[in-house]
Protein backbone atom coordinates (compact mmCIF):
# COMPACT_ATOMS: atom_id res chain seq x y z
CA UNK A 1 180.81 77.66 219.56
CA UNK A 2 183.89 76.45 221.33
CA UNK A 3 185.23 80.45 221.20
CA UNK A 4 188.71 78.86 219.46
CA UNK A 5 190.11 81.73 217.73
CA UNK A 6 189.80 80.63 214.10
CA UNK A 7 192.10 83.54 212.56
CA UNK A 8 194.52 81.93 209.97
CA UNK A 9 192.91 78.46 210.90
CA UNK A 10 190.51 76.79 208.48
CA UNK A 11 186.86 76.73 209.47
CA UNK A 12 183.57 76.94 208.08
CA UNK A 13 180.11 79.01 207.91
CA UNK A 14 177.07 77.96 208.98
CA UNK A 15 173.98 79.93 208.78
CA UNK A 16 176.47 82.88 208.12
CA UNK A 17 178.47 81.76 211.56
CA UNK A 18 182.59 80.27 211.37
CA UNK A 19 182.28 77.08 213.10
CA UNK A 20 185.95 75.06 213.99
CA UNK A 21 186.15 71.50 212.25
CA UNK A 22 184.86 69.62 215.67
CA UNK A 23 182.15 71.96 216.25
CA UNK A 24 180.94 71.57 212.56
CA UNK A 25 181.20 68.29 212.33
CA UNK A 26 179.08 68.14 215.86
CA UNK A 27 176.20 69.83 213.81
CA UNK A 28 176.05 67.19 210.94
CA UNK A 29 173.50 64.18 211.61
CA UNK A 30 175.55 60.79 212.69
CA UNK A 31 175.61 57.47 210.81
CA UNK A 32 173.03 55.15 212.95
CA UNK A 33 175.33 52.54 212.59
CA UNK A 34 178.65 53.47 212.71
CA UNK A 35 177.72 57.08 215.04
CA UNK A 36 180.49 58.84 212.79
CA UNK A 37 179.39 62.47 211.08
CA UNK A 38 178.08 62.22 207.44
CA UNK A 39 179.83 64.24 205.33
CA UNK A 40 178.34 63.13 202.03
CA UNK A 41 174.89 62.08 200.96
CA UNK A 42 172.61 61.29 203.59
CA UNK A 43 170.54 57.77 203.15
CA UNK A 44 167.32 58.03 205.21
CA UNK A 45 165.38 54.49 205.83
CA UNK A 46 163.46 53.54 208.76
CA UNK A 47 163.61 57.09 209.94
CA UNK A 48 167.22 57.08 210.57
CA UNK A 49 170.57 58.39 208.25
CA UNK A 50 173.07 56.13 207.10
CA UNK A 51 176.00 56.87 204.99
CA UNK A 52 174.81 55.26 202.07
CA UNK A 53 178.14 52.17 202.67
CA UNK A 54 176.57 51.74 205.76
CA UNK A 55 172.70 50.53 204.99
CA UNK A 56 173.26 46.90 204.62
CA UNK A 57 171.27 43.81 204.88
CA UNK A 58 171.76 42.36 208.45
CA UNK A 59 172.06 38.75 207.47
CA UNK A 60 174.74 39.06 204.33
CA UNK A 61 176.10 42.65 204.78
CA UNK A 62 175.26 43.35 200.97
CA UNK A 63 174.58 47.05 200.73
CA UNK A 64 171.07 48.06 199.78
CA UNK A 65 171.85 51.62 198.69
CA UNK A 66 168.80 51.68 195.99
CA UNK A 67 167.26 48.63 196.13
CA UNK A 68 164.74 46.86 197.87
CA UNK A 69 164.55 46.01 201.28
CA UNK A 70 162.55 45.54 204.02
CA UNK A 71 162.21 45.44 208.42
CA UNK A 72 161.59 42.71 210.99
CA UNK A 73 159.97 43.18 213.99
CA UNK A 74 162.68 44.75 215.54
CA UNK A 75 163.36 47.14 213.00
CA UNK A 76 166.57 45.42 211.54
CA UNK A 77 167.13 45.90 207.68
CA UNK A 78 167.10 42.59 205.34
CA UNK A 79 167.71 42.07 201.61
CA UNK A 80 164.22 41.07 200.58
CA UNK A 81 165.79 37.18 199.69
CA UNK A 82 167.24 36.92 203.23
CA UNK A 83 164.32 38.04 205.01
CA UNK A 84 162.01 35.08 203.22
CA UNK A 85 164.63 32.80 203.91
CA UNK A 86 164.29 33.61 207.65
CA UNK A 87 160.48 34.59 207.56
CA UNK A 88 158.64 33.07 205.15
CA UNK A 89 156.26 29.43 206.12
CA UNK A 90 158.12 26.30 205.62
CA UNK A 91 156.53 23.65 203.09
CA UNK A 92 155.56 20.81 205.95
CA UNK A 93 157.08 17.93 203.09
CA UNK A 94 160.56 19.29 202.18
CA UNK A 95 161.33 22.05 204.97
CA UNK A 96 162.44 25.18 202.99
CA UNK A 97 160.80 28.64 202.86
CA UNK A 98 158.08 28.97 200.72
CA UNK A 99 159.22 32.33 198.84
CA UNK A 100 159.21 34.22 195.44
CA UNK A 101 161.46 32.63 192.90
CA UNK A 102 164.68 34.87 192.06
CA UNK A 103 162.99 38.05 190.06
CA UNK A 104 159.66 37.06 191.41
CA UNK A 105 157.84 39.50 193.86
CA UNK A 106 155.36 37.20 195.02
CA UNK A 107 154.66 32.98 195.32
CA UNK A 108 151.64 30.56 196.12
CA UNK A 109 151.58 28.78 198.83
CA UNK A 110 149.14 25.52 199.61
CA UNK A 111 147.83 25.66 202.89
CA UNK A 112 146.06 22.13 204.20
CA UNK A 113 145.62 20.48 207.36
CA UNK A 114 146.91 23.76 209.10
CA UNK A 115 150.30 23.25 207.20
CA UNK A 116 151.95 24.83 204.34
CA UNK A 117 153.08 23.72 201.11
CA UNK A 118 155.43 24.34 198.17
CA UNK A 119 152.45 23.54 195.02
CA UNK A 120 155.25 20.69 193.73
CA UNK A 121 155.66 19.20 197.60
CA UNK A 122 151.56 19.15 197.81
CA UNK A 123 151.06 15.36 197.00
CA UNK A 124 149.17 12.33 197.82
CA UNK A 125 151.16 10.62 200.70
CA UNK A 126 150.45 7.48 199.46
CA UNK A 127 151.07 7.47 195.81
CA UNK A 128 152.50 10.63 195.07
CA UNK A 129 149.90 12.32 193.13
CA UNK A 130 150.03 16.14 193.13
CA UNK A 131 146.85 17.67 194.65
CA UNK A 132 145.18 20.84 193.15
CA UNK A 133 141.96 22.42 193.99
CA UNK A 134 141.67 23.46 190.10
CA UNK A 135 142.46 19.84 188.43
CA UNK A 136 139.81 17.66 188.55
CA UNK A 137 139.99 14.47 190.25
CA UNK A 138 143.36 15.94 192.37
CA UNK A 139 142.01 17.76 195.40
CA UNK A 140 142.83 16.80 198.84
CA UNK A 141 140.88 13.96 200.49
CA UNK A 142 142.44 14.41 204.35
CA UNK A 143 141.86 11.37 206.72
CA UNK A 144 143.75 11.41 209.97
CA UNK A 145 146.09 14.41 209.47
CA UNK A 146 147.46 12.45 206.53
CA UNK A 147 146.92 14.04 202.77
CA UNK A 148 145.42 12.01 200.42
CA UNK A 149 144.04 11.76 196.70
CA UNK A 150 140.71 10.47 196.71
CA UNK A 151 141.69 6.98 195.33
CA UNK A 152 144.25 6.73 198.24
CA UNK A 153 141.94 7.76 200.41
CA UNK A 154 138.97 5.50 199.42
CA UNK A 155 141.38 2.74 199.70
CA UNK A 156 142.54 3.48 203.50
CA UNK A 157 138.56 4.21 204.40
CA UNK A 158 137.91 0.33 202.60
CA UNK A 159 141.08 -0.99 204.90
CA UNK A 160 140.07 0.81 208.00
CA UNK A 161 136.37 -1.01 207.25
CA UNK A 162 137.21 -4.08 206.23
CA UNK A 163 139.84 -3.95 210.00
CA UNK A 164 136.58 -3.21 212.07
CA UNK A 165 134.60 -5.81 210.38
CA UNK A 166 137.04 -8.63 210.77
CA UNK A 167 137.78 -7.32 214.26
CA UNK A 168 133.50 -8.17 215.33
């Protein structure tokens, strides 16, 4: 392409043409993050080739050459354990991501009062009861944004009463 004469120089053919080393490595698709000319296997995610050293995990940097990943909005690649600890609802009670257990694909997630909940941090405010929807005698018995059991709450409904009566 460059019209270099190539006699006694090393070169290369492609589609039965000698290229010079620049021009060649001009025709060969470029890293997306590093912009230099893969020589080797190509890695295609996203749409775009990486040299396989060069798809990593924006958060730690660990490589992700054959394993899972995923995209944020923005298109940036995360480990799948980095992007639930920056993605995923924090539990309302203790403040950490509510994500998949190591070797776990998926989790549960309690969702009350328009907040969210590990199932261990969904408890009784008062006495510390765990709440479930399946156990009988544990669900959730809201008054005034705060979760309750149904004992705790009958007990704050009686004080609230027995505040408004004294207070006539």
């Amino acid at each position: 392409q460059c019209a270099i004469n190539l006699q006694g120089k090393p070169f290369y053919a492609l589609d039965g043409h000698p290229f010079c080393e620049e021009d060649y490595l001009n025709t060969l698709e470029k890293c997306c993050v590093c912009q230099k000319p893969i020589l080797d296997r190509i890695l295609r995610a996203t749409g775009k080739p990486y040299h396989p050293g060069c798809f990593c995990c924006v958060v730690c940097g660990k490589s992700l050459d054959g394993i899972p990943f995923t995209v944020d909005a923005t298109n940036r690649v995360h480990c799948i354990e980095d992007f639930h600890k920056i993605f995923a609802p924090r539990c309302w009670v203790c403040k950490q991501p509510i994500m998949p257990e190591p070797g776990e694909e998926e989790t549960v997630r309690v969702v009350a009062l328009d907040h969210s909940f590990h199932i261990q941090c969904y408890k009784c405010e008062d006495c510390g009861l765990v709440l479930s929807s399946e156990a009988e005698g544990r669900g959730c018995y809201p008054l005034d944004g705060h979760v309750l059991c149904k004992s705790c709450n009958a007990k704050r409904v009686q004080a609230l009463t027995n505040h408004m009566t004294t207070e006539l």
